[in-house]
C-alpha atoms as a PDB file:
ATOM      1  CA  UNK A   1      11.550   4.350   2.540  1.00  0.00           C
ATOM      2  CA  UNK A   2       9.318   3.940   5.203  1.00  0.00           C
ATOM      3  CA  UNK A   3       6.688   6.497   6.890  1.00  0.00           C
ATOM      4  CA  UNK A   4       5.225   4.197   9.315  1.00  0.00           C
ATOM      5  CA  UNK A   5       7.082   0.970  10.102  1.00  0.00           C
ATOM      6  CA  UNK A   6      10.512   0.627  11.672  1.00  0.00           C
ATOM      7  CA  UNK A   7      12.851  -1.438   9.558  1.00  0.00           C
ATOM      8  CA  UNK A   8      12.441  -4.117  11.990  1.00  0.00           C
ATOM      9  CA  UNK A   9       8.703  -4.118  11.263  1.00  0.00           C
ATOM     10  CA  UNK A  10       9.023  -4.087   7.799  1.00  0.00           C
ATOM     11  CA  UNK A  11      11.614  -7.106   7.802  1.00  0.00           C
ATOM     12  CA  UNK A  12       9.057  -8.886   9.898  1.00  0.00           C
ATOM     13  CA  UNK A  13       6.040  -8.949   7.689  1.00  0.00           C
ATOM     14  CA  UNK A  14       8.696  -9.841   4.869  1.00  0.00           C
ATOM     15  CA  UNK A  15       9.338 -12.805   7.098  1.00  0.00           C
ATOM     16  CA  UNK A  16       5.715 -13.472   8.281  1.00  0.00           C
ATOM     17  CA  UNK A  17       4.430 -13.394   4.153  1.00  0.00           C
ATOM     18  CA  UNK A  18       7.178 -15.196   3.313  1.00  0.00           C
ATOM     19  CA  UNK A  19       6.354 -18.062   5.680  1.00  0.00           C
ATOM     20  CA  UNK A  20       2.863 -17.583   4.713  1.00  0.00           C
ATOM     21  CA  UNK A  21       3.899 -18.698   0.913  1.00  0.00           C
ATOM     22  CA  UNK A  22       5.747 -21.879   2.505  1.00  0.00           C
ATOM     23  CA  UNK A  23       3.661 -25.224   2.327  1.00  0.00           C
ATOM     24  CA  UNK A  24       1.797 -25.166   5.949  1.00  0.00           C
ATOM     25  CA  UNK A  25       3.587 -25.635   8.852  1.00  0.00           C
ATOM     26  CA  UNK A  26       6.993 -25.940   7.183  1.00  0.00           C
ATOM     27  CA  UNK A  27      10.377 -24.933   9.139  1.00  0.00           C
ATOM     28  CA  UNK A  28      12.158 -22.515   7.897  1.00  0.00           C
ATOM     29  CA  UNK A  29      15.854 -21.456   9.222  1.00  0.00           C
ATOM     30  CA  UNK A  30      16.565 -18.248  10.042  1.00  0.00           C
ATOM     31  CA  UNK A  31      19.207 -18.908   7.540  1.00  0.00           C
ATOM     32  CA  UNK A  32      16.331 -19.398   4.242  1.00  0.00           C
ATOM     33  CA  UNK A  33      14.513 -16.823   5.463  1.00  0.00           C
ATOM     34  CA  UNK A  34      17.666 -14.011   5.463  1.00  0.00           C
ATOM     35  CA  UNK A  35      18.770 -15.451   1.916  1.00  0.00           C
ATOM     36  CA  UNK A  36      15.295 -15.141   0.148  1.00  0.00           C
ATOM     37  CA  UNK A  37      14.706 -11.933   1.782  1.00  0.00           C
ATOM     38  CA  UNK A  38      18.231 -10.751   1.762  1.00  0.00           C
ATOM     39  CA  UNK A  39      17.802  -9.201   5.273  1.00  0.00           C
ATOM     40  CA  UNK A  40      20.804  -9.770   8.092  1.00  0.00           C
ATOM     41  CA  UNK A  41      19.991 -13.584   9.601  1.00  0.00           C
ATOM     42  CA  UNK A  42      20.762 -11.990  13.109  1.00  0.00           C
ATOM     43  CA  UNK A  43      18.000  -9.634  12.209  1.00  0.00           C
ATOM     44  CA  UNK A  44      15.688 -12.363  11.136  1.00  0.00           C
ATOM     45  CA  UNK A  45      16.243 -14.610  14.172  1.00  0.00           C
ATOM     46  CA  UNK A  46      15.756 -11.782  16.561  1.00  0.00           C
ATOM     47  CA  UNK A  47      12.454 -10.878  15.240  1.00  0.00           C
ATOM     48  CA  UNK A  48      11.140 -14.267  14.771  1.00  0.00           C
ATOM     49  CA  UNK A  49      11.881 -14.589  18.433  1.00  0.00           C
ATOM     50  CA  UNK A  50      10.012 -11.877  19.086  1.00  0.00           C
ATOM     51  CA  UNK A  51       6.956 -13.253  17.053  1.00  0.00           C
ATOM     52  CA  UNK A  52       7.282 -16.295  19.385  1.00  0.00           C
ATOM     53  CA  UNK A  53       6.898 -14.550  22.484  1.00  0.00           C
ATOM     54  CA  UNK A  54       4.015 -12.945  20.870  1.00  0.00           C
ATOM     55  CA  UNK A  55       2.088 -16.201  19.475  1.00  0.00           C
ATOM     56  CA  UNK A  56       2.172 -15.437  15.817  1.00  0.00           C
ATOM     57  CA  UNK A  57       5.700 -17.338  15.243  1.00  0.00           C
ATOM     58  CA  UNK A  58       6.627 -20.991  17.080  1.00  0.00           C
ATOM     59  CA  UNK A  59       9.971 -22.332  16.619  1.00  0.00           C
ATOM     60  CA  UNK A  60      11.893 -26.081  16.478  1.00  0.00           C
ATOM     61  CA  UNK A  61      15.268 -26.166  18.100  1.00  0.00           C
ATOM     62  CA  UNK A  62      17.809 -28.410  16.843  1.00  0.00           C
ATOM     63  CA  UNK A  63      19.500 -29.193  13.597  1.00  0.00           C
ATOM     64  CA  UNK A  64      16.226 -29.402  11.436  1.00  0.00           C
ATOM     65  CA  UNK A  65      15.037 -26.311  13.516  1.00  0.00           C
ATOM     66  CA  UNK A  66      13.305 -23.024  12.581  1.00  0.00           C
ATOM     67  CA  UNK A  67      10.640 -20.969  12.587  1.00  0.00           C
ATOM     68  CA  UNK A  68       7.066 -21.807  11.552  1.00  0.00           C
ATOM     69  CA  UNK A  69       3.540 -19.663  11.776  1.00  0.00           C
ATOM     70  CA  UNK A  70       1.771 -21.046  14.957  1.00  0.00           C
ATOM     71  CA  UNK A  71      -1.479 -20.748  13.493  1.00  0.00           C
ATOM     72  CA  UNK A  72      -3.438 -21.047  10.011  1.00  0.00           C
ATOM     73  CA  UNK A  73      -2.970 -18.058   7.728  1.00  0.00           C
ATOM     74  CA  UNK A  74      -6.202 -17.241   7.404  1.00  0.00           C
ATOM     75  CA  UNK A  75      -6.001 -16.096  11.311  1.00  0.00           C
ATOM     76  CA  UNK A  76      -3.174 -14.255  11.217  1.00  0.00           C
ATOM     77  CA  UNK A  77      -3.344 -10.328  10.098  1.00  0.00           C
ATOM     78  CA  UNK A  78      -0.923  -8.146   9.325  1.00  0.00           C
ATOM     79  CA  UNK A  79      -1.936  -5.378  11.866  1.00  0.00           C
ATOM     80  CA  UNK A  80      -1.158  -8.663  14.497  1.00  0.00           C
ATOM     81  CA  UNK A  81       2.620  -8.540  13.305  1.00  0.00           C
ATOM     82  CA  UNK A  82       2.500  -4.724  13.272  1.00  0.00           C
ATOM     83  CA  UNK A  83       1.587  -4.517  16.788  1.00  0.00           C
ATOM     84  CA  UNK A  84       3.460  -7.278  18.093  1.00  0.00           C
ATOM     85  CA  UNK A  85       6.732  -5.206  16.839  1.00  0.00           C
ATOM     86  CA  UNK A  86       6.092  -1.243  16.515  1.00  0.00           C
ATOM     87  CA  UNK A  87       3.382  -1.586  19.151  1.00  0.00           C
ATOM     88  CA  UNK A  88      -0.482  -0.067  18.026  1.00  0.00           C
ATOM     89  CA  UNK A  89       0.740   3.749  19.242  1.00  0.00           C
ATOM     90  CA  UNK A  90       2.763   4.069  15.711  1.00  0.00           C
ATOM     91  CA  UNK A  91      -0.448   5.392  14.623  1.00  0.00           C
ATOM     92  CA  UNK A  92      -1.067   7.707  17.367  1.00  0.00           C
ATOM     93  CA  UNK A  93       2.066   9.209  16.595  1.00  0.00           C
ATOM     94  CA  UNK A  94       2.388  12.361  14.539  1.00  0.00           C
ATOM     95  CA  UNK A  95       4.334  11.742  11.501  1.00  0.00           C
ATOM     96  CA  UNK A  96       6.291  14.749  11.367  1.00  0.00           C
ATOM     97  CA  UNK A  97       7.199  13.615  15.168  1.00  0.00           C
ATOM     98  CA  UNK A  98       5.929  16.562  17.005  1.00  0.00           C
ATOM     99  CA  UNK A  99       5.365  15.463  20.397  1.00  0.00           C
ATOM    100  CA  UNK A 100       2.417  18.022  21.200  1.00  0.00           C
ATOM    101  CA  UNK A 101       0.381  16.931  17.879  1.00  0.00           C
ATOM    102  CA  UNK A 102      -3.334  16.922  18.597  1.00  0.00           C
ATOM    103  CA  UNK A 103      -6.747  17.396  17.021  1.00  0.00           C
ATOM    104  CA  UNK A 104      -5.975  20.735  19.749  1.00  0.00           C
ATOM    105  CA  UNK A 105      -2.544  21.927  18.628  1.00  0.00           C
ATOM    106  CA  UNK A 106      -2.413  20.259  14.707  1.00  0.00           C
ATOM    107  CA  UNK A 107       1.045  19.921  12.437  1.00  0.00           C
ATOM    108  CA  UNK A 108       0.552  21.119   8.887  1.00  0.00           C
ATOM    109  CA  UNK A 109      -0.453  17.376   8.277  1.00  0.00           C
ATOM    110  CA  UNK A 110      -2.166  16.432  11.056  1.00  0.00           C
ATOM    111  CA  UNK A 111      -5.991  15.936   9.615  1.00  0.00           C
ATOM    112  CA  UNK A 112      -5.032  14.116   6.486  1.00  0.00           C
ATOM    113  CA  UNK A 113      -2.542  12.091   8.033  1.00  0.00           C
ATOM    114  CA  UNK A 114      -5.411  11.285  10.439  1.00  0.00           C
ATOM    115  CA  UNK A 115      -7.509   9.887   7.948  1.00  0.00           C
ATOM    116  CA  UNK A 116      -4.972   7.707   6.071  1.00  0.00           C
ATOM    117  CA  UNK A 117      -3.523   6.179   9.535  1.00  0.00           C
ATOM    118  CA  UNK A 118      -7.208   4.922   9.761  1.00  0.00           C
ATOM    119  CA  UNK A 119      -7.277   3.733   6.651  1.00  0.00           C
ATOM    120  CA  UNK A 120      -4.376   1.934   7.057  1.00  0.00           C
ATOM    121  CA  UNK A 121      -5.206  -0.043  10.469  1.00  0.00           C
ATOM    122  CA  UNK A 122      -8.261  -0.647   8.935  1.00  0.00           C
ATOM    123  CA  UNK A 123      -6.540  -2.393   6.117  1.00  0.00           C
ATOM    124  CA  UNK A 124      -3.542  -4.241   7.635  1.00  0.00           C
ATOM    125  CA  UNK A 125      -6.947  -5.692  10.192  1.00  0.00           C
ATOM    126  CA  UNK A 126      -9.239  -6.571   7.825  1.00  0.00           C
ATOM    127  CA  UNK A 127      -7.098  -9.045   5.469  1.00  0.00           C
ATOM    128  CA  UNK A 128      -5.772 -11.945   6.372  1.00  0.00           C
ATOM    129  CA  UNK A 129      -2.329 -13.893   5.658  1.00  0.00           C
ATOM    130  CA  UNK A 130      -4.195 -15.861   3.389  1.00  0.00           C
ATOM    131  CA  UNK A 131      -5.581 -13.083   0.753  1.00  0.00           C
ATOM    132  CA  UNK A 132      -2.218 -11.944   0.453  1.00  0.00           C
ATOM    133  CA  UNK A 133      -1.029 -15.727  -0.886  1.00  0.00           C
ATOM    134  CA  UNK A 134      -0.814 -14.995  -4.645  1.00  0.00           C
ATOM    135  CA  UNK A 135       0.808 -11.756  -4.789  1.00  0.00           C
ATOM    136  CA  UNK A 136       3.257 -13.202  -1.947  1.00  0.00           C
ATOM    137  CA  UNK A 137       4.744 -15.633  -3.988  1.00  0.00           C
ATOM    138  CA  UNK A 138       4.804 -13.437  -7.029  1.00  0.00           C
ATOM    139  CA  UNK A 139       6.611 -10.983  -4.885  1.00  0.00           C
ATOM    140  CA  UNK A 140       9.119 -13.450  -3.646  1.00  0.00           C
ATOM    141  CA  UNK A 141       9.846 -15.136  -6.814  1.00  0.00           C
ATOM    142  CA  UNK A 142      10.869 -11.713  -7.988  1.00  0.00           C
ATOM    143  CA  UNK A 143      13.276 -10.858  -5.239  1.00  0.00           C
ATOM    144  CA  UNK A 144      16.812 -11.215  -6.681  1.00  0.00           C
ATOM    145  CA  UNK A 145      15.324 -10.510 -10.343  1.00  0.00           C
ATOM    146  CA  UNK A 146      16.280  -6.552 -10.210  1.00  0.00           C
ATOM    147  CA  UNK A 147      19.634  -5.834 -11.719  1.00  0.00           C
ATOM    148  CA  UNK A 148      21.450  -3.037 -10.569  1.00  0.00           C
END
């Protein structure tokens, strides 16, 4: 379950960290990328394609095509992919979803949920792809492991 992130976002970090753990600059199909993940490959290829528009994703046509990270991992952050989907106002946002929630007019949560939002941008913008590396592929190897 989620409190912040739409699915969408969610599946696209999956997708960013997962071609984050691929050797640089390798293509991955939309295909790979929905199998590993297990996440709809429409899903995947519509999000990806929304990272390209963006900058963080580039993509090959053809055959042998896919998508790729445009840039080194140590310059991509995870607030860049959170942004680029759910847009920066996510944590704006009340989390209970009242519209007129303000430092004003406060929801029962308002102050503490304050302080953790700003935790949290200041986390996802502070790390890079790259310190995420180890526990990535630790996390990937283990997708699949989990019997029901």
């Amino acid at each position: 379950m989620s409190i912040i992130f739409s699915k969408k976002c969610e599946y696209g970090i999956q997708a960013i960290l997962f071609l984050s753990a691929e050797v640089e600059s390798q293509i991955c199909s939309a295909d790979e990328i929905s199998k590993k993940l297990l996440i709809p490959k429409e899903f995947v290829s519509k999000i990806l394609q929304e990272l390209t528009t963006s900058g963080i994703v580039d993509s090959k046509k053809g055959k042998s095509g896919g998508f790729f990270l445009s840039k080194p991992i140590s310059e991509i952050r995870l607030i860049d992919v959170v942004t680029a989907i759910d847009g920066f106002d996510i944590f704006n946002k009340c989390v209970l979803g009242f519209s007129n929630c303000s430092s004003d007019s406060p929801c029962p949560v308002h102050n503490t949920w304050a302080k953790l939002s700003k935790e949290t941008v200041q986390m996802l913008s502070e790390a890079t792809l790259d310190e995420f590396l180890e526990t990535t592929k630790r996390k990937l190897s283990s997708i699949g492991d989990v019997k029901n």
